[in-house]
PDB file of N, CA and C in Angstrom:
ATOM      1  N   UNK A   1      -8.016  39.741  65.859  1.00  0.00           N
ATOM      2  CA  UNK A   1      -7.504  39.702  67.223  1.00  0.00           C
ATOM      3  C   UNK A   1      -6.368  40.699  67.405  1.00  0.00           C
ATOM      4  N   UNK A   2      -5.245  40.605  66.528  1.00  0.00           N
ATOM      5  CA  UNK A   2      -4.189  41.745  66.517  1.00  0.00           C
ATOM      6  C   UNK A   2      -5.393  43.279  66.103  1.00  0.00           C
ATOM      7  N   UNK A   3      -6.310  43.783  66.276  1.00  0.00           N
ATOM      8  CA  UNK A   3      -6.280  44.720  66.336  1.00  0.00           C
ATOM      9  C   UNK A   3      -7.093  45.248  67.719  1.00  0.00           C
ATOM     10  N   UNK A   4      -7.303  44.431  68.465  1.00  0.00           N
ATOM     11  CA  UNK A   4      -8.031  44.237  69.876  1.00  0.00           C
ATOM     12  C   UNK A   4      -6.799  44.503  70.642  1.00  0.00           C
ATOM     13  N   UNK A   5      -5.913  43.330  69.686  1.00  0.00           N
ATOM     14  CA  UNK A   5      -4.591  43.891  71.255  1.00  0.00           C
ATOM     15  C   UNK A   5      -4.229  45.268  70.995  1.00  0.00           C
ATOM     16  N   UNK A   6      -3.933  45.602  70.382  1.00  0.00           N
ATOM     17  CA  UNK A   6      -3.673  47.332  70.088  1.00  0.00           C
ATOM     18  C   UNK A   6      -4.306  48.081  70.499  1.00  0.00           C
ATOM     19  N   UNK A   7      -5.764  48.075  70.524  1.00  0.00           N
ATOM     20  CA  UNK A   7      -6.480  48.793  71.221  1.00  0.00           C
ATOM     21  C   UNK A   7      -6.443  48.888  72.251  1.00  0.00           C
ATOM     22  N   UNK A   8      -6.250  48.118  73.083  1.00  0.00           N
ATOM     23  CA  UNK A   8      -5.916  47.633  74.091  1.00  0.00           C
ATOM     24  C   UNK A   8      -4.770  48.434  74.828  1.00  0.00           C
ATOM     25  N   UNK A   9      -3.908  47.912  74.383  1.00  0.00           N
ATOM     26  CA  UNK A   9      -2.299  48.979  74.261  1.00  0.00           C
ATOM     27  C   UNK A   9      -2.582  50.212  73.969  1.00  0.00           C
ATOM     28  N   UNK A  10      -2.973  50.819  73.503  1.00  0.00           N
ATOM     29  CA  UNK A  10      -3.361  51.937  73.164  1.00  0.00           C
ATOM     30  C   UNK A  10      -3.777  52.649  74.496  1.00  0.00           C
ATOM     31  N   UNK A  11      -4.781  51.907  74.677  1.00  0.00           N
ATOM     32  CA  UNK A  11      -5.906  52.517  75.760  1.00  0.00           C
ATOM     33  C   UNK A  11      -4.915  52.548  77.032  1.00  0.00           C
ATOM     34  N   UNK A  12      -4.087  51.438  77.416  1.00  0.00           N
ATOM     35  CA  UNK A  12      -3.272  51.317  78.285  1.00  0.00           C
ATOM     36  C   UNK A  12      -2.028  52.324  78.614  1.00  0.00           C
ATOM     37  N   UNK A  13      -1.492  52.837  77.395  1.00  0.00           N
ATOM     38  CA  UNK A  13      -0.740  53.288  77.156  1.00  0.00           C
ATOM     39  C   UNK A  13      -1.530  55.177  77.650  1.00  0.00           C
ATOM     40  N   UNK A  14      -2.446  55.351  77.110  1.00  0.00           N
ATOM     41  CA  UNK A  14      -3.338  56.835  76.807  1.00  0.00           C
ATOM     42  C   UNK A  14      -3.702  56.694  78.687  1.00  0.00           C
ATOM     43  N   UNK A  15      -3.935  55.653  78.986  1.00  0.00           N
ATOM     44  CA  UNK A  15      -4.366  55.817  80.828  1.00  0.00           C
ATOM     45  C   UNK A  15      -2.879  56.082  81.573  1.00  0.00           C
ATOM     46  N   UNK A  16      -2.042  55.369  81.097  1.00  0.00           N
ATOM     47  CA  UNK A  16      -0.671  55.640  81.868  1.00  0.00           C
ATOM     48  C   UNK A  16      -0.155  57.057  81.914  1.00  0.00           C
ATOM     49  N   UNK A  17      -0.144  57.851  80.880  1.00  0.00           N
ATOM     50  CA  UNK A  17       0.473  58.844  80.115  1.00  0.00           C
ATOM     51  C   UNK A  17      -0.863  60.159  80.654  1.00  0.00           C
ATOM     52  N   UNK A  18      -1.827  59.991  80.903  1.00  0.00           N
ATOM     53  CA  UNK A  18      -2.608  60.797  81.639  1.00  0.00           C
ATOM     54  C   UNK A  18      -2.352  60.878  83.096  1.00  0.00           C
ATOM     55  N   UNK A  19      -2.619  59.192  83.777  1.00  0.00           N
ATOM     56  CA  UNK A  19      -1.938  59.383  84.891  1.00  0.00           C
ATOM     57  C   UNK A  19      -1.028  59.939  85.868  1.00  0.00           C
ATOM     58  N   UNK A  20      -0.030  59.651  84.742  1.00  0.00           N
ATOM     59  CA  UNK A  20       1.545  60.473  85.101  1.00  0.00           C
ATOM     60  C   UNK A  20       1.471  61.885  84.947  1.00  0.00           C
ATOM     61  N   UNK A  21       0.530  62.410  83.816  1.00  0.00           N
ATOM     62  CA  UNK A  21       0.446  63.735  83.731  1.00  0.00           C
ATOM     63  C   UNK A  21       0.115  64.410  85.105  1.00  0.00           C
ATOM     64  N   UNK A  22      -1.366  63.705  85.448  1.00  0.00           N
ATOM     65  CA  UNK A  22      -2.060  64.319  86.559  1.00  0.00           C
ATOM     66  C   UNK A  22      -1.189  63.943  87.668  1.00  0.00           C
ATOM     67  N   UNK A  23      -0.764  63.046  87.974  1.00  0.00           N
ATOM     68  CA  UNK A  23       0.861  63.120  89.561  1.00  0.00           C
ATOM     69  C   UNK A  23       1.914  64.072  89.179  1.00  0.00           C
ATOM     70  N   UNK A  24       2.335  64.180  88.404  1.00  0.00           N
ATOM     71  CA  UNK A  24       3.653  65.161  88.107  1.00  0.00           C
ATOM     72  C   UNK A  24       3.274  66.517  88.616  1.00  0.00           C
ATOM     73  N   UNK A  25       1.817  66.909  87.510  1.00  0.00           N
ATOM     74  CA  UNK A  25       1.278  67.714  88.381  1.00  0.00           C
ATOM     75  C   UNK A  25       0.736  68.118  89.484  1.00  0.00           C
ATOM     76  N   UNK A  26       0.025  67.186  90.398  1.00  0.00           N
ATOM     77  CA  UNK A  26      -0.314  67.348  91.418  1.00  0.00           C
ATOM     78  C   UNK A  26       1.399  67.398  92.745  1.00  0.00           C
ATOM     79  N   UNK A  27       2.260  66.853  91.989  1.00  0.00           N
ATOM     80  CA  UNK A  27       3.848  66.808  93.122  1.00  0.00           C
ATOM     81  C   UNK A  27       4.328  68.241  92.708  1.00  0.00           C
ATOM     82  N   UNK A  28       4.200  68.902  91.362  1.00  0.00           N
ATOM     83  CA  UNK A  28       4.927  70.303  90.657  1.00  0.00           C
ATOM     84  C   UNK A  28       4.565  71.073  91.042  1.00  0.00           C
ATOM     85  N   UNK A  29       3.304  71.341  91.388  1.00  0.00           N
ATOM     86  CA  UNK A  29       2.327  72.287  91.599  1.00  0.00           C
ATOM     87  C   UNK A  29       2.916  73.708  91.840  1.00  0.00           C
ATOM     88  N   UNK A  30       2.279  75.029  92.168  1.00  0.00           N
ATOM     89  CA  UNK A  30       3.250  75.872  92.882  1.00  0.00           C
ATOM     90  C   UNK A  30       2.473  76.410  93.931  1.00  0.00           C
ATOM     91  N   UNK A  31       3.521  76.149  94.996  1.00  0.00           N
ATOM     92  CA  UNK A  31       2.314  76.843  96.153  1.00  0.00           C
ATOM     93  C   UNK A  31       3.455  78.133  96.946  1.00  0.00           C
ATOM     94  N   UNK A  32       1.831  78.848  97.179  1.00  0.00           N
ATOM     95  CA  UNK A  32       2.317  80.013  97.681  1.00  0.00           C
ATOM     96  C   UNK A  32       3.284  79.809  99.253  1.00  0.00           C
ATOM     97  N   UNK A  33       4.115  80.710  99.235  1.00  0.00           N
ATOM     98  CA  UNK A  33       4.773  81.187 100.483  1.00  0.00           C
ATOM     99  C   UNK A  33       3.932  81.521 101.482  1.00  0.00           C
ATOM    100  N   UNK A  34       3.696  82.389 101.592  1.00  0.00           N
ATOM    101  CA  UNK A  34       2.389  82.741 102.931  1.00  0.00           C
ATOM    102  C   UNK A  34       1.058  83.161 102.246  1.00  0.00           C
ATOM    103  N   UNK A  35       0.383  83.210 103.472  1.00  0.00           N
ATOM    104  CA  UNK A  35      -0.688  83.254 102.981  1.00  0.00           C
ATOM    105  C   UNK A  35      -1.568  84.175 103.621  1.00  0.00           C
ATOM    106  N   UNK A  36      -2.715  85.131 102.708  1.00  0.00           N
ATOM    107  CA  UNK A  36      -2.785  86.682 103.835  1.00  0.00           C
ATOM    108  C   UNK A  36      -4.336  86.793 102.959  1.00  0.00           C
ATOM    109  N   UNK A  37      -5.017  87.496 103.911  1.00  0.00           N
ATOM    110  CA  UNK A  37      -6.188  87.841 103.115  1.00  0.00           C
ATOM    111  C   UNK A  37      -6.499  88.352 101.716  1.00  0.00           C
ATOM    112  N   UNK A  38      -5.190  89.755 101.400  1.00  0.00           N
ATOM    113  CA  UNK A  38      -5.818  89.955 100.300  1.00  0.00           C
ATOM    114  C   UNK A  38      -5.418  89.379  99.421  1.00  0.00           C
ATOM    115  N   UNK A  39      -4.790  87.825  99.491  1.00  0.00           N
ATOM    116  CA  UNK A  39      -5.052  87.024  98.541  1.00  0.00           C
ATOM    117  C   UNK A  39      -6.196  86.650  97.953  1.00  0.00           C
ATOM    118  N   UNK A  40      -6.828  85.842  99.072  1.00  0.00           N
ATOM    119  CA  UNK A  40      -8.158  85.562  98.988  1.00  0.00           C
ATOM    120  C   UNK A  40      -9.335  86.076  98.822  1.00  0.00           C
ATOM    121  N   UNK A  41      -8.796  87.819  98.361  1.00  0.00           N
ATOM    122  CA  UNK A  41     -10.056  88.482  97.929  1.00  0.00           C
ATOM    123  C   UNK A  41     -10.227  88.331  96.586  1.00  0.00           C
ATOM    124  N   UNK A  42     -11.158  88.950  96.248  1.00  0.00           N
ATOM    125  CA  UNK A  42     -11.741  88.598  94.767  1.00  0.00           C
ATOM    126  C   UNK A  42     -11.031  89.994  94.116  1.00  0.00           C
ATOM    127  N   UNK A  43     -10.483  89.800  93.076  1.00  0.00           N
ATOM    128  CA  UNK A  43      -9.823  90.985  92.397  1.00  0.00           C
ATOM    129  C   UNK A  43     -10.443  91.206  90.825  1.00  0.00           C
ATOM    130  N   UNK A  44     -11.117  92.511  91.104  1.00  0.00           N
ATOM    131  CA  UNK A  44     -12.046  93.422  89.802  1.00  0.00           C
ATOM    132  C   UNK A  44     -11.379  94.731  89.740  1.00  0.00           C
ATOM    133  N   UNK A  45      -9.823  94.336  88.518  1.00  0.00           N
ATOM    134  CA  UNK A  45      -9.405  95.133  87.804  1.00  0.00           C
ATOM    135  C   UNK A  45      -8.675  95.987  88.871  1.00  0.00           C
ATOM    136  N   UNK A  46      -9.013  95.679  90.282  1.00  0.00           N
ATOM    137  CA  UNK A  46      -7.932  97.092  90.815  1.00  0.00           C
ATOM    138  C   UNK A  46      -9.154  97.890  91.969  1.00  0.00           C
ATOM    139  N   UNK A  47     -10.214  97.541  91.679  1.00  0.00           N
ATOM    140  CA  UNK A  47     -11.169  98.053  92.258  1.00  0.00           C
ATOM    141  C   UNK A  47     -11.477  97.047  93.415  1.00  0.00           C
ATOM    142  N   UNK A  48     -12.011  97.774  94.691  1.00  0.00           N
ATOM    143  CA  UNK A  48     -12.990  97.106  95.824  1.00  0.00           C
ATOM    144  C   UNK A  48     -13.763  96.443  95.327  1.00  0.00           C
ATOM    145  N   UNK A  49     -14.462  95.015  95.951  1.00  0.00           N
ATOM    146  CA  UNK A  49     -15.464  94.364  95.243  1.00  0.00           C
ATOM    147  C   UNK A  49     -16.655  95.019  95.989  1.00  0.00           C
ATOM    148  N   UNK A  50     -17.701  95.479  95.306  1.00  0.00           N
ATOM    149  CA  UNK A  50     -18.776  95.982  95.969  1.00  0.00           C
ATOM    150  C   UNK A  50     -19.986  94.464  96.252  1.00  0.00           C
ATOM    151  N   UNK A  51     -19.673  93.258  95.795  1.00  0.00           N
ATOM    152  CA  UNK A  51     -20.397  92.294  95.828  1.00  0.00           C
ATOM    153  C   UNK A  51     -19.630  90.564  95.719  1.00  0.00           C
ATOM    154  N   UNK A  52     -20.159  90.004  96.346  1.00  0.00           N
ATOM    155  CA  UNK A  52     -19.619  88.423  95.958  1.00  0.00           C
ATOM    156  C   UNK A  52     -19.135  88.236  94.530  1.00  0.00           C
ATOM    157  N   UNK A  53     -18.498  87.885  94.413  1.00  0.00           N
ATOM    158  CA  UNK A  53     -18.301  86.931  93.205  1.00  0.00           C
ATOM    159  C   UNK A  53     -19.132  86.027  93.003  1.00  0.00           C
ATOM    160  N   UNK A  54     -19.398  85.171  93.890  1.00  0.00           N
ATOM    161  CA  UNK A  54     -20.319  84.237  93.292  1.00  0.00           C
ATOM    162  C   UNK A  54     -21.605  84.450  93.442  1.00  0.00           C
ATOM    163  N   UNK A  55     -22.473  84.681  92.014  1.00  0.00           N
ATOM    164  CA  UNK A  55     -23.452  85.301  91.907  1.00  0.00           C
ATOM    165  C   UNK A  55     -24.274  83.895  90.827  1.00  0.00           C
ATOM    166  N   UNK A  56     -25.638  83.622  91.594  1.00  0.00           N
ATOM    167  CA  UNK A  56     -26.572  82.614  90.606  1.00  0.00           C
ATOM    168  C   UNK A  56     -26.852  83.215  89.623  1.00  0.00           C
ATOM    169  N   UNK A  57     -26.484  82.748  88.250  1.00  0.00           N
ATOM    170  CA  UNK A  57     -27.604  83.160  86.784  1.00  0.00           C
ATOM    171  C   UNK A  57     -28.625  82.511  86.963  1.00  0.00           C
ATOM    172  N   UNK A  58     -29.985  82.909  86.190  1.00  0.00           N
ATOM    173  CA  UNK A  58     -30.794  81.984  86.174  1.00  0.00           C
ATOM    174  C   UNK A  58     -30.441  81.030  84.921  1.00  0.00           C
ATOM    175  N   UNK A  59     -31.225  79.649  84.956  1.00  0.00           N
ATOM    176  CA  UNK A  59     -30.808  78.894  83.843  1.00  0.00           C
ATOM    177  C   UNK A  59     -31.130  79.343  82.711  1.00  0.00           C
ATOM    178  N   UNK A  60     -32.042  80.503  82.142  1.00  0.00           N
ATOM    179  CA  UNK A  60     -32.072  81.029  80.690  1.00  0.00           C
ATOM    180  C   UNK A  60     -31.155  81.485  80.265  1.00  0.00           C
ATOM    181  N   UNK A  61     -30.021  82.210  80.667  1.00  0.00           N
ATOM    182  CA  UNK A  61     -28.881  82.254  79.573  1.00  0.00           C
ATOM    183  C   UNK A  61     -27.960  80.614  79.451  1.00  0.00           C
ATOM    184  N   UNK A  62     -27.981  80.189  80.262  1.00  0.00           N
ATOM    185  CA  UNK A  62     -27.152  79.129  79.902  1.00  0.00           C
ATOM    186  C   UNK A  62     -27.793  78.099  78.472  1.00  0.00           C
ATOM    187  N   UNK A  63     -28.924  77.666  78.765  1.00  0.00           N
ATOM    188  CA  UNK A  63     -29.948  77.809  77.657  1.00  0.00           C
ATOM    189  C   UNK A  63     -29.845  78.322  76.509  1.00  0.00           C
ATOM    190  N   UNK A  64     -29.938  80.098  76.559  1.00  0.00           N
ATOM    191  CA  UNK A  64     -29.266  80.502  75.347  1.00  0.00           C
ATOM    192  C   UNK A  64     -28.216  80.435  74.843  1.00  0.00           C
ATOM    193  N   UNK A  65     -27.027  80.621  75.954  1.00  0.00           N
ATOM    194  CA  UNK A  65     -25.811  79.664  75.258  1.00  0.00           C
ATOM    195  C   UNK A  65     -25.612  78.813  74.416  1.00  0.00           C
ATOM    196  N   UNK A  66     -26.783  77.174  74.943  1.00  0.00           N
ATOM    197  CA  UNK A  66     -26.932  75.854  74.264  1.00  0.00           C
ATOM    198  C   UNK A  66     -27.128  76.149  72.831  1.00  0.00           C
ATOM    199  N   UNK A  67     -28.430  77.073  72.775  1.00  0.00           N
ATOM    200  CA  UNK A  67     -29.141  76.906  71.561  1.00  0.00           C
ATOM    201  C   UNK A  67     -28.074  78.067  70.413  1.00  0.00           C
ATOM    202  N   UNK A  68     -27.330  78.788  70.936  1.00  0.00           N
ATOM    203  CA  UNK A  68     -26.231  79.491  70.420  1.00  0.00           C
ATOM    204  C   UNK A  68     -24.978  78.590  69.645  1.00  0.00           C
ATOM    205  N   UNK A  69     -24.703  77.485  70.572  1.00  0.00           N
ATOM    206  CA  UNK A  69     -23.572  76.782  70.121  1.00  0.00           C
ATOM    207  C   UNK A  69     -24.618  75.320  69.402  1.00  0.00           C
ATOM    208  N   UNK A  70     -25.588  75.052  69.800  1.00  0.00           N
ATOM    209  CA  UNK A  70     -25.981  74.213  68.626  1.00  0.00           C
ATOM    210  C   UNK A  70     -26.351  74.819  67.678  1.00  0.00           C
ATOM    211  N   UNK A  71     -26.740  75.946  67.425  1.00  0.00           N
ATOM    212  CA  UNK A  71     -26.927  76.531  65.919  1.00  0.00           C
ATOM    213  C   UNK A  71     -25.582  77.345  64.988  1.00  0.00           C
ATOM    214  N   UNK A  72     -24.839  77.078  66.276  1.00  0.00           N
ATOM    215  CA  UNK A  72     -23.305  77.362  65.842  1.00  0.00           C
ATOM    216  C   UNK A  72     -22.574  76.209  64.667  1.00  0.00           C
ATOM    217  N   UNK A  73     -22.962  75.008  65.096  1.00  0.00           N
ATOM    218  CA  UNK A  73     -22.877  74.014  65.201  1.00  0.00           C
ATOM    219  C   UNK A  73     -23.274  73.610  63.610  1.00  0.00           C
ATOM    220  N   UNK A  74     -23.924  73.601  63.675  1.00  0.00           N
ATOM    221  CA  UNK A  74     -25.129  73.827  62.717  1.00  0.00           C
ATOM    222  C   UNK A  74     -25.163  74.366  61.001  1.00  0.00           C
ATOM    223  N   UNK A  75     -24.330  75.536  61.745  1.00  0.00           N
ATOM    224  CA  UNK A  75     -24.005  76.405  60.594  1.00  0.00           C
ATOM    225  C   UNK A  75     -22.388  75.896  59.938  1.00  0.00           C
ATOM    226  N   UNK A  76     -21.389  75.757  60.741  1.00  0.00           N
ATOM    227  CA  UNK A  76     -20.746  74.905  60.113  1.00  0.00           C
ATOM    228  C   UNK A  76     -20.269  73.454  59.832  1.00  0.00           C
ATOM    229  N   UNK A  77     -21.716  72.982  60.278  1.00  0.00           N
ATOM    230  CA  UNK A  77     -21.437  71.402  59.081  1.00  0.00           C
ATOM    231  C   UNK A  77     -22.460  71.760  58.017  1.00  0.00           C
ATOM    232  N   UNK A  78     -23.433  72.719  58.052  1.00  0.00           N
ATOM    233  CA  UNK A  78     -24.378  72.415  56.615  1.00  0.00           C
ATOM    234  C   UNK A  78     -23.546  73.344  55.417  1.00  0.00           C
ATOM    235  N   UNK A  79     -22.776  74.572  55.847  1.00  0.00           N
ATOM    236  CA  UNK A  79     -22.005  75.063  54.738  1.00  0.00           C
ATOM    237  C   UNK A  79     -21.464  74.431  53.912  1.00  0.00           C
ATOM    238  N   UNK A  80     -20.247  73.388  54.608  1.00  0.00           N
ATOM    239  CA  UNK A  80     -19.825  72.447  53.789  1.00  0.00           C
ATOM    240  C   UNK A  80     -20.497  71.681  52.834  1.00  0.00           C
ATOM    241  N   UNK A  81     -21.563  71.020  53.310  1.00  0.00           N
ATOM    242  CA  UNK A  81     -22.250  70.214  52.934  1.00  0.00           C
ATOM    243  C   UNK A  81     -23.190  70.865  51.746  1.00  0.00           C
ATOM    244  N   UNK A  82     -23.279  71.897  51.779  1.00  0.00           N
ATOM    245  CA  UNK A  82     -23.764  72.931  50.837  1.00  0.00           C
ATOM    246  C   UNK A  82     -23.070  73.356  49.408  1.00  0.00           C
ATOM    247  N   UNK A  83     -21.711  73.252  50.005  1.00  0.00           N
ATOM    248  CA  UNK A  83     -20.802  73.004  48.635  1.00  0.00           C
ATOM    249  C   UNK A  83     -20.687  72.176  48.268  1.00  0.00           C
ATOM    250  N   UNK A  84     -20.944  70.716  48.738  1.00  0.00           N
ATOM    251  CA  UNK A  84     -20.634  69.127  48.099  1.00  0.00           C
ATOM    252  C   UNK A  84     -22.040  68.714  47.296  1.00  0.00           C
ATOM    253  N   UNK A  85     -23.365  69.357  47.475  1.00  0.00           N
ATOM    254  CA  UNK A  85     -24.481  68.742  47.163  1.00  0.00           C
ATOM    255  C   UNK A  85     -24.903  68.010  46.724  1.00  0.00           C
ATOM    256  N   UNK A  86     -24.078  68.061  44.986  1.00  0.00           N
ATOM    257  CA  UNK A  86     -24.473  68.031  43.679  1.00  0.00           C
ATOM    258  C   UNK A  86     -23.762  66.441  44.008  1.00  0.00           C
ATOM    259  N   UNK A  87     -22.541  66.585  44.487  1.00  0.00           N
ATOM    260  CA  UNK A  87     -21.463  65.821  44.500  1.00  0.00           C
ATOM    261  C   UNK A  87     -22.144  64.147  45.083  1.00  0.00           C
ATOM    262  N   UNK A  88     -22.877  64.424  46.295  1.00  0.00           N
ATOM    263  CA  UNK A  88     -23.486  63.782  47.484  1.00  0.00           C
ATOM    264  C   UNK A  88     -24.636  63.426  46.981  1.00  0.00           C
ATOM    265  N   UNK A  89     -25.310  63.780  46.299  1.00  0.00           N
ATOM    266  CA  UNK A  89     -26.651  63.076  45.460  1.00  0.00           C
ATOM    267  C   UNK A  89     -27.770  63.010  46.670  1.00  0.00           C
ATOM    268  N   UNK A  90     -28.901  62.279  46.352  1.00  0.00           N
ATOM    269  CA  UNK A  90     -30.113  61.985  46.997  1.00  0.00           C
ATOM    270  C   UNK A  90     -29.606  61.498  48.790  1.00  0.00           C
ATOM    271  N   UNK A  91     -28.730  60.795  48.779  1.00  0.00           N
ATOM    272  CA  UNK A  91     -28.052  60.229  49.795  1.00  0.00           C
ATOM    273  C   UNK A  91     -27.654  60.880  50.775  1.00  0.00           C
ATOM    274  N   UNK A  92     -26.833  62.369  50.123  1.00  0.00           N
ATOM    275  CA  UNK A  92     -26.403  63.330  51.314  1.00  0.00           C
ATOM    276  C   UNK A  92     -27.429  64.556  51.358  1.00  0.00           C
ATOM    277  N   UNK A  93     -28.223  64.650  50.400  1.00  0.00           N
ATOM    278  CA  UNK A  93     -29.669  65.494  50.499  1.00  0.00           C
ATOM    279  C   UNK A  93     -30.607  64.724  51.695  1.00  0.00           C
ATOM    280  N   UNK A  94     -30.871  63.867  51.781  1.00  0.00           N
ATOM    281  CA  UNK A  94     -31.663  62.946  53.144  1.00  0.00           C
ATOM    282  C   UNK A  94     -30.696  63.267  54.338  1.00  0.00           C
ATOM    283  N   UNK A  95     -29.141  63.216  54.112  1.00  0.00           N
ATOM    284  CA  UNK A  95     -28.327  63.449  55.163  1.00  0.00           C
ATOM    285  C   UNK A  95     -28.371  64.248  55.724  1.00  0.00           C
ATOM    286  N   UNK A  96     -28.473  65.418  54.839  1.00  0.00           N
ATOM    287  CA  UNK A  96     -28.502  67.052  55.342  1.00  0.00           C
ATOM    288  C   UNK A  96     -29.979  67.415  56.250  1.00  0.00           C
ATOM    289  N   UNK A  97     -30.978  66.724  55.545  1.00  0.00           N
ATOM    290  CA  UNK A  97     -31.882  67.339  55.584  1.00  0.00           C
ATOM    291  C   UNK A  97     -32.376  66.819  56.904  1.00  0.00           C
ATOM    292  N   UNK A  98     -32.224  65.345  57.321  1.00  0.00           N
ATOM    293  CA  UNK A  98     -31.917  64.534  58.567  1.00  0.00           C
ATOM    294  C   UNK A  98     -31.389  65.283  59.873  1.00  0.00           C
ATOM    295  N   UNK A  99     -30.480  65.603  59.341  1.00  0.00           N
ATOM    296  CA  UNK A  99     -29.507  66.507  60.289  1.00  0.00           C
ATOM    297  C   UNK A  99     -30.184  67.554  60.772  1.00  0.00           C
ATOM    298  N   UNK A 100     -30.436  68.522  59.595  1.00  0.00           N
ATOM    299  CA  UNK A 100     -31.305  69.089  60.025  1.00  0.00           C
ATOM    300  C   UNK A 100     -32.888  69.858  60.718  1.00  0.00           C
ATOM    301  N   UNK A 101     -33.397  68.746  60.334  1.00  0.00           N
ATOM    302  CA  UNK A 101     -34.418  68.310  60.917  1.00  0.00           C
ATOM    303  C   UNK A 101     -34.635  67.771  61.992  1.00  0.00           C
ATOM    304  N   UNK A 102     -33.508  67.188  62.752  1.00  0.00           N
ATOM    305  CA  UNK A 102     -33.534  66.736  64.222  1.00  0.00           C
ATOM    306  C   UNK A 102     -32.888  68.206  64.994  1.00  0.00           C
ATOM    307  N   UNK A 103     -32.563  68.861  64.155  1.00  0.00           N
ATOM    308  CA  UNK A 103     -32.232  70.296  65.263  1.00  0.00           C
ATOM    309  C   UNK A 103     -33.407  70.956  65.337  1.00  0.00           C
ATOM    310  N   UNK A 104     -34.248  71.098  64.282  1.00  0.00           N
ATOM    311  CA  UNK A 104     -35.212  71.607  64.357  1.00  0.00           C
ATOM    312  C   UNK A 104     -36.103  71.484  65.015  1.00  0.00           C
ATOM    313  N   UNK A 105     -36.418  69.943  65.081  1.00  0.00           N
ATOM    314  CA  UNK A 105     -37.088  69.037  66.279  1.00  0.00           C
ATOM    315  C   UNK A 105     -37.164  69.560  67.619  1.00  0.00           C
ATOM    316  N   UNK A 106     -35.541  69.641  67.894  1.00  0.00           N
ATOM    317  CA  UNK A 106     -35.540  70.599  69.430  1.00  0.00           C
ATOM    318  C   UNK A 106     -35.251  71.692  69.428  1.00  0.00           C
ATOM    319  N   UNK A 107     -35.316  72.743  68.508  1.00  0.00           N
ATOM    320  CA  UNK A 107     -35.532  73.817  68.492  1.00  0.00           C
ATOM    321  C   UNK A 107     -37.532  74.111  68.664  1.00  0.00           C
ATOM    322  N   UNK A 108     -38.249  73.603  67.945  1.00  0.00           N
ATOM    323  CA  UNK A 108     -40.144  72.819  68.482  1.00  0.00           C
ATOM    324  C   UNK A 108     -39.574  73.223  69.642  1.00  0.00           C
ATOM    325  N   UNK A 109     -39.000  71.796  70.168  1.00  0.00           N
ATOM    326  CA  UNK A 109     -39.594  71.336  71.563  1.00  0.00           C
ATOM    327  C   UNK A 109     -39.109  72.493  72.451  1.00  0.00           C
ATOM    328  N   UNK A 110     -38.052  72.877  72.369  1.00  0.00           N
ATOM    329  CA  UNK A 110     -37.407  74.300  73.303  1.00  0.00           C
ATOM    330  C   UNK A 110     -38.635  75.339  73.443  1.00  0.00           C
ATOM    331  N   UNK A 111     -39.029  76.015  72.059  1.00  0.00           N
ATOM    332  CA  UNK A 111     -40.008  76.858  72.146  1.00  0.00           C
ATOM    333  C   UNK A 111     -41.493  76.789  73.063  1.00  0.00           C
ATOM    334  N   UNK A 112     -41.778  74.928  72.319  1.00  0.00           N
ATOM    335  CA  UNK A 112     -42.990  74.639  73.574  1.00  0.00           C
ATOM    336  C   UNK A 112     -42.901  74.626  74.634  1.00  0.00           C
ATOM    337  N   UNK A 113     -41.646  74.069  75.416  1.00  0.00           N
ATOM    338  CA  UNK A 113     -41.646  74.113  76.836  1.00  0.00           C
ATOM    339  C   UNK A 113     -41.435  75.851  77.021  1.00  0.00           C
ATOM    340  N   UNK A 114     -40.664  76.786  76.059  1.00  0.00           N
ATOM    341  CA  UNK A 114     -41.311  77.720  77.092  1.00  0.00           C
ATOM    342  C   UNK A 114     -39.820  78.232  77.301  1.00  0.00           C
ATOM    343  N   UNK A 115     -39.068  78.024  77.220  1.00  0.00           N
ATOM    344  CA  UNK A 115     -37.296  77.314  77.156  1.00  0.00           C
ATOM    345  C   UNK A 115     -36.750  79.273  77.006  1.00  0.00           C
ATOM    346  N   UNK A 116     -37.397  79.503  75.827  1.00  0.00           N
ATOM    347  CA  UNK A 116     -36.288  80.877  75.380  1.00  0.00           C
ATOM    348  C   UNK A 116     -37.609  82.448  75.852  1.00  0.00           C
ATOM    349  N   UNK A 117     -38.516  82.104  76.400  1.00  0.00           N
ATOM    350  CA  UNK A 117     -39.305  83.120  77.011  1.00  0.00           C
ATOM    351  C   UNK A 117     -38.749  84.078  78.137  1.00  0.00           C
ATOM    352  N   UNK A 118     -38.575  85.057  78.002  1.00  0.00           N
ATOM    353  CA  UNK A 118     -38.270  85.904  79.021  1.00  0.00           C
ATOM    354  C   UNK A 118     -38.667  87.120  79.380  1.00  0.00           C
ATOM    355  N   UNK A 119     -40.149  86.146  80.464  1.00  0.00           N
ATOM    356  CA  UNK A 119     -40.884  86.486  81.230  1.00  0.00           C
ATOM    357  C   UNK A 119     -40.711  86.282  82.771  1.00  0.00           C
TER     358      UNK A 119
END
């Protein structure tokens, strides 16, 4: 039970202390003096913008992103785990191989749907 209440407190404590963060900031803030268009333009380095800023990607790079930072991902937890091997026995060999095998899984399924084609 004493470690429920703590948690508890804890959590209470971590909501208060965010709270206050986000009001302090939202009362601190800094706001501008006046206010004039070429604020509100989009600024590229010094240059005229010849186009919007806000421009749609299609969803394939974001995609490649994913599969970038999960194989990022990837690469440094199995290194480690690569130096402990011997250490980790049959137990962390199923672990590793677990691990890795469910990336692989959706690395399959990415390819079948079609996911990293760019056509």
């Amino acid at each position: 039970m004493n470690q429920g209440l703590a948690l508890v407190g804890f959590l209470l404590v971590a909501v208060a202390v965010a709270g206050s963060l986000l009001v302090a900031a939202r009362l601190l803030r800094v706001r501008a003096r006046s206010s004039s268009r070429l604020k509100r333009e989009t600024y590229e380095c010094g240059e005229t913008p010849l186009a919007p800023a806000w421009v749609q990607f299609h969803a394939r790079y974001y995609v490649v992103a994913l599969f970038f930072v999960l194989f990022d991902i990837e690469a440094a937890l199995v290194f480690p785990w690569g130096v402990i091997t011997r250490e980790m026995g049959r137990g962390g060999l199923w672990a590793v191989g677990s691990f890795v095998g469910v990336l692989m899984l959706g690395w399959v399924w990415g390819i079948r749907k079609g996911t990293l084609e760019w056509v």
